[in-house]
N, C-alpha and C. Protein backbone atom coordinates (compact mmCIF):
# COMPACT_ATOMS: atom_id res chain seq x y z
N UNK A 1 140.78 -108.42 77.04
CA UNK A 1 141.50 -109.67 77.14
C UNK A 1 142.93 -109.41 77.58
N UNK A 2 143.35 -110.37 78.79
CA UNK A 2 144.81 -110.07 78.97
C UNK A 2 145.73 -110.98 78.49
N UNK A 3 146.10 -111.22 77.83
CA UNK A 3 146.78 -112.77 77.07
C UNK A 3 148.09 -112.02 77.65
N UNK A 4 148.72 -113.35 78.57
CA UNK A 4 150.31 -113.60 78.90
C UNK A 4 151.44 -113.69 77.45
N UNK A 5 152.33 -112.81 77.55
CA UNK A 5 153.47 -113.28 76.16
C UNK A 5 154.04 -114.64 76.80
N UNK A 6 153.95 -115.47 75.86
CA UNK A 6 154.92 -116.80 76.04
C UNK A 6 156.00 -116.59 76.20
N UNK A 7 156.78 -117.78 77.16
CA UNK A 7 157.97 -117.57 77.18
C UNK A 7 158.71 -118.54 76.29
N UNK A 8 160.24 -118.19 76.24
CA UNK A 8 161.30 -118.46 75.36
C UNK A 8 161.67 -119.95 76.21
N UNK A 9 161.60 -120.73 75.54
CA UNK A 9 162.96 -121.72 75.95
C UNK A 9 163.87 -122.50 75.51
N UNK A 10 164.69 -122.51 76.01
CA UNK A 10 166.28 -122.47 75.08
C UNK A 10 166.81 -123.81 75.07
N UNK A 11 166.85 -124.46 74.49
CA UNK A 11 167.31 -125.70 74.13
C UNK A 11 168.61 -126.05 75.18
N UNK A 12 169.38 -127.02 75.74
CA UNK A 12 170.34 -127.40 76.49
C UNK A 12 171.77 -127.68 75.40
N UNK A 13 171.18 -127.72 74.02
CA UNK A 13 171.38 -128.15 72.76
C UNK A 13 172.72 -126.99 71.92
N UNK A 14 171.51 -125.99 71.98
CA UNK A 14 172.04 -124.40 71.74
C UNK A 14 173.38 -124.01 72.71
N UNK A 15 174.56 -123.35 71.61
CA UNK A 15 175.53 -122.82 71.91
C UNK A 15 176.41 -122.31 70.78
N UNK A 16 177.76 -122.20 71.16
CA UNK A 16 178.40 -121.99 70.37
C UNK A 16 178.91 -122.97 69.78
N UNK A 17 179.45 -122.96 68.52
CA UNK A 17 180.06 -123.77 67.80
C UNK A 17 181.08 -123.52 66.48
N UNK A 18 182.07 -123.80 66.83
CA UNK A 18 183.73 -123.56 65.86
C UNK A 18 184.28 -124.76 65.28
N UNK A 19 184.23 -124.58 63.87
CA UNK A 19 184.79 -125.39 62.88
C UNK A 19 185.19 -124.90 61.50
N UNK A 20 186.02 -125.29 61.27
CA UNK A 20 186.81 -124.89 59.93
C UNK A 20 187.32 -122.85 59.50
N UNK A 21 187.10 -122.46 61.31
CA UNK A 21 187.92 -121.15 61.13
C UNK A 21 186.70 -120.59 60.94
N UNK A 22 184.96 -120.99 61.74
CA UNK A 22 183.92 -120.56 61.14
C UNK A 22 183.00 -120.37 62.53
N UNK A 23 182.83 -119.77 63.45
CA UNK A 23 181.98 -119.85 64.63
C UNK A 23 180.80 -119.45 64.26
N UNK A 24 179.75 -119.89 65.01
CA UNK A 24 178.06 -119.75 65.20
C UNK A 24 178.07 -120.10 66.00
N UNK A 25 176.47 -119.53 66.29
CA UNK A 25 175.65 -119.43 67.77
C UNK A 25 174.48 -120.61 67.35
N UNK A 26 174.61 -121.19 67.91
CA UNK A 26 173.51 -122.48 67.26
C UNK A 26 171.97 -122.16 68.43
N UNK A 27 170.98 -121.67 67.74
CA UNK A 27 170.01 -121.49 69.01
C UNK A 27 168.80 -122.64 68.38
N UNK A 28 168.22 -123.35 69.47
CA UNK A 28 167.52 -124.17 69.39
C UNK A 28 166.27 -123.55 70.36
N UNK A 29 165.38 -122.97 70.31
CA UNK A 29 164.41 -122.94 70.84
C UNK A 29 162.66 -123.28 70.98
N UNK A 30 162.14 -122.76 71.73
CA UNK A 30 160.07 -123.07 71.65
C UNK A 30 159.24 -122.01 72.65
N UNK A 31 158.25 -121.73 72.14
CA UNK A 31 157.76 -121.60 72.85
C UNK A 31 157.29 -121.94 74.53
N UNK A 32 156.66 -121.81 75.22
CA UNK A 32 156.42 -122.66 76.40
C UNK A 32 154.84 -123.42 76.24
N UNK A 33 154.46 -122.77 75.08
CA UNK A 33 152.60 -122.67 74.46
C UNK A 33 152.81 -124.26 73.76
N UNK A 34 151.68 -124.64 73.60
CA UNK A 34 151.38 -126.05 72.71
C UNK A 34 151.41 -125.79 71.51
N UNK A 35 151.24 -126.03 70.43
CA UNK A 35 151.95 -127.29 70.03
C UNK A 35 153.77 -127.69 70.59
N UNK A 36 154.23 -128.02 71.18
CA UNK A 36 156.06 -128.31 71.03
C UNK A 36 156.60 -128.72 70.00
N UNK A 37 156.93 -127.12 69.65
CA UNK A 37 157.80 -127.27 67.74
C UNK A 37 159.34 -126.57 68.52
N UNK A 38 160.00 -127.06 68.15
CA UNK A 38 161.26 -126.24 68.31
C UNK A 38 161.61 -125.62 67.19
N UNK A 39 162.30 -124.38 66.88
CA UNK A 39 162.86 -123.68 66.17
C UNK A 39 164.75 -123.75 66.16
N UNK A 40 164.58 -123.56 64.87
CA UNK A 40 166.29 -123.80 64.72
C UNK A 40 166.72 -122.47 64.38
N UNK A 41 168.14 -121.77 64.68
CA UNK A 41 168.42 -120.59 64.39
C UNK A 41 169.58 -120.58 64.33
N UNK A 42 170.73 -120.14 63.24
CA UNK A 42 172.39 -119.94 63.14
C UNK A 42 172.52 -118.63 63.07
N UNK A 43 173.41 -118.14 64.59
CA UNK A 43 173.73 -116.37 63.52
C UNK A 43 175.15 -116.87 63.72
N UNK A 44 175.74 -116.21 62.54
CA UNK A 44 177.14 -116.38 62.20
C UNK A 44 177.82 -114.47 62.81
N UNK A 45 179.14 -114.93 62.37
CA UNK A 45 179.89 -113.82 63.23
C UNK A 45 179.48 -112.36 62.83
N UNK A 46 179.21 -112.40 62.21
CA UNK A 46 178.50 -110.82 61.32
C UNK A 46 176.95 -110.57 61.90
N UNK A 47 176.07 -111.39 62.45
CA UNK A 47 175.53 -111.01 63.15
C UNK A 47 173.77 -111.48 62.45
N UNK A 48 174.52 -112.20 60.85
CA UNK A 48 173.23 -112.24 60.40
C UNK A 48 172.99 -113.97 61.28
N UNK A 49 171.42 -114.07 60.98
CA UNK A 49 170.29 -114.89 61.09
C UNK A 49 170.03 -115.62 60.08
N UNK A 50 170.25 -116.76 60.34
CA UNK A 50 169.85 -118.10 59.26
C UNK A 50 168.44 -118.92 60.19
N UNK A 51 167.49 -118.77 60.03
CA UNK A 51 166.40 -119.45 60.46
C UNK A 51 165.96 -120.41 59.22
N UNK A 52 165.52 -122.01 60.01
CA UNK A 52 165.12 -122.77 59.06
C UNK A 52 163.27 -122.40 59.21
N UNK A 53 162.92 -122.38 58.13
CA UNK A 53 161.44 -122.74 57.50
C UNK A 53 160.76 -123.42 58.51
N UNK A 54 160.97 -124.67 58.53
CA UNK A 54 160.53 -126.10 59.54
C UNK A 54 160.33 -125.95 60.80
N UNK A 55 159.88 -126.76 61.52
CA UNK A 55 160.54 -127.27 63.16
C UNK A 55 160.20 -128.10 63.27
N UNK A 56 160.58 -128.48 64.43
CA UNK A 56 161.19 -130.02 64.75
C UNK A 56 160.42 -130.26 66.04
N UNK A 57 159.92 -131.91 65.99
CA UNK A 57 159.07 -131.99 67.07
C UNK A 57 159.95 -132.07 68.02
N UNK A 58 161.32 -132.48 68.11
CA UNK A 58 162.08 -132.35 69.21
C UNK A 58 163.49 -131.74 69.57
N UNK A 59 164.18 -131.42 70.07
CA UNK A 59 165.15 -130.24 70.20
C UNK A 59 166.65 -131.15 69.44
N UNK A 60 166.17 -132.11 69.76
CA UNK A 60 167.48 -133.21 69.32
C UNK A 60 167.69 -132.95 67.24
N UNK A 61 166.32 -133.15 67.46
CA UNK A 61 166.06 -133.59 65.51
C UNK A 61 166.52 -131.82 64.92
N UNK A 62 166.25 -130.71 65.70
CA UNK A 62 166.75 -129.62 65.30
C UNK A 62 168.56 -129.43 65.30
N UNK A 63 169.10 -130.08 66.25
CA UNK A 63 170.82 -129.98 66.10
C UNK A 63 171.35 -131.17 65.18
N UNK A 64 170.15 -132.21 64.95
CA UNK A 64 170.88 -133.17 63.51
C UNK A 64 170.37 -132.26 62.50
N UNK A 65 169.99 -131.64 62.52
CA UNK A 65 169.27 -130.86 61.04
C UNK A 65 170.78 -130.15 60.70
N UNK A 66 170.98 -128.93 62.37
CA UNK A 66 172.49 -128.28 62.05
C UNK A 66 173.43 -129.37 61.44
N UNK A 67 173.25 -130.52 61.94
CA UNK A 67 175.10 -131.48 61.96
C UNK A 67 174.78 -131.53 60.51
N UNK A 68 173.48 -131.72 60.16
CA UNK A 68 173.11 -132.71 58.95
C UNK A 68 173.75 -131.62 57.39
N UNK A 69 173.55 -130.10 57.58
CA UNK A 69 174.03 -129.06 56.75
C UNK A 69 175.33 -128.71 57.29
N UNK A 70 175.68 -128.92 58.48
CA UNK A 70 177.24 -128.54 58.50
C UNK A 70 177.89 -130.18 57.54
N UNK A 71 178.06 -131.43 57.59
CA UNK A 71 178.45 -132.26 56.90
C UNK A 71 178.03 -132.06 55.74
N UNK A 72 177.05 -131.90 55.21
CA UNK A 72 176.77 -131.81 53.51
C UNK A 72 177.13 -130.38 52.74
N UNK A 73 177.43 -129.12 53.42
CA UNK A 73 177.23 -127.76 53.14
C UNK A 73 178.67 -127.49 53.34
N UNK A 74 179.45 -127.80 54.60
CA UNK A 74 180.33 -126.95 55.55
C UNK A 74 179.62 -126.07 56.04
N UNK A 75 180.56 -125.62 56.69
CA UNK A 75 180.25 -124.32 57.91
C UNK A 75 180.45 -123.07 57.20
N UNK A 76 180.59 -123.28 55.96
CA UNK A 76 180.84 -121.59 54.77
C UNK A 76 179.57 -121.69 54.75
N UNK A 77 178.30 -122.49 54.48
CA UNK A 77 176.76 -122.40 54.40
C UNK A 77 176.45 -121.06 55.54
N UNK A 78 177.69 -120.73 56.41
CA UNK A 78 177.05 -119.81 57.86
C UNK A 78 177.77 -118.81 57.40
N UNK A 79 178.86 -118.66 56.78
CA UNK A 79 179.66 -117.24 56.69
C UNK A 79 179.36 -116.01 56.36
N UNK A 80 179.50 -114.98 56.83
CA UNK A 80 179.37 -113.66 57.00
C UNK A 80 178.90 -113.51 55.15
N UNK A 81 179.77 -113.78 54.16
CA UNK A 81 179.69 -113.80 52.62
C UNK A 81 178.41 -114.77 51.74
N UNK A 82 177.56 -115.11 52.77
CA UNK A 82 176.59 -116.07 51.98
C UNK A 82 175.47 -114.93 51.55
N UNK A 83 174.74 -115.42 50.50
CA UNK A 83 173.88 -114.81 49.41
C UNK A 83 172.49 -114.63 50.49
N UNK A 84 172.79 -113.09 50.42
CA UNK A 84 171.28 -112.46 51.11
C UNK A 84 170.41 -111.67 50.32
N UNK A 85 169.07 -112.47 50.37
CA UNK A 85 168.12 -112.25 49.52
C UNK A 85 167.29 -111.16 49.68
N UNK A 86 167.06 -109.97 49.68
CA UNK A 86 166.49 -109.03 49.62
C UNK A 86 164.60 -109.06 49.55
N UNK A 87 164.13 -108.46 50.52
CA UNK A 87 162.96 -108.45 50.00
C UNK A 87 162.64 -107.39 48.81
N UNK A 88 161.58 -107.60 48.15
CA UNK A 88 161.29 -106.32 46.99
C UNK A 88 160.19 -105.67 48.20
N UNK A 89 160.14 -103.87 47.39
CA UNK A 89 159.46 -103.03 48.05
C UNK A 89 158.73 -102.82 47.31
């Protein structure tokens, strides 16, 4: 069997974003494959990865999700100092 890797596509949505002395990379992406789920993704300046659980049937409802935790959270919810959970071995 030769199965093609899907490709990436990147939301128009996705970029950077600076507030309160706090930058992220806001990535909104999907597959090119069916179902159309978009994926939401924050890496903050340190380099870590905040991926949400969910997705979103559309690329829009994934950057109100961001607005929706930057207004209720702030933009410290992204900072280099937030609580990283370890897997057990």
């Amino acid at each position: 069997m030769n199965e093609e890797t899907p490709n990436l596509i990147n939301s128009g949505l996705s970029g950077v974003v600076s507030r309160d002395g706090v930058t992220v990379d806001v990535k909104i992406y999907r597959l090119d494959r069916e179902p159309v789920e978009w994926s939401l993704e924050v890496v903050n300046q340190a380099g870590t990865s905040i991926v949400w659980d969910e997705t979103f049937p559309t690329d829009k409802l994934a950057y109100e999700e961001f607005r929706r935790t930057v207004t209720e959270e702030g933009m410290k919810a992204f900072k280099e100092s937030a609580k990283v959970i370890p897997f057990r071995r």
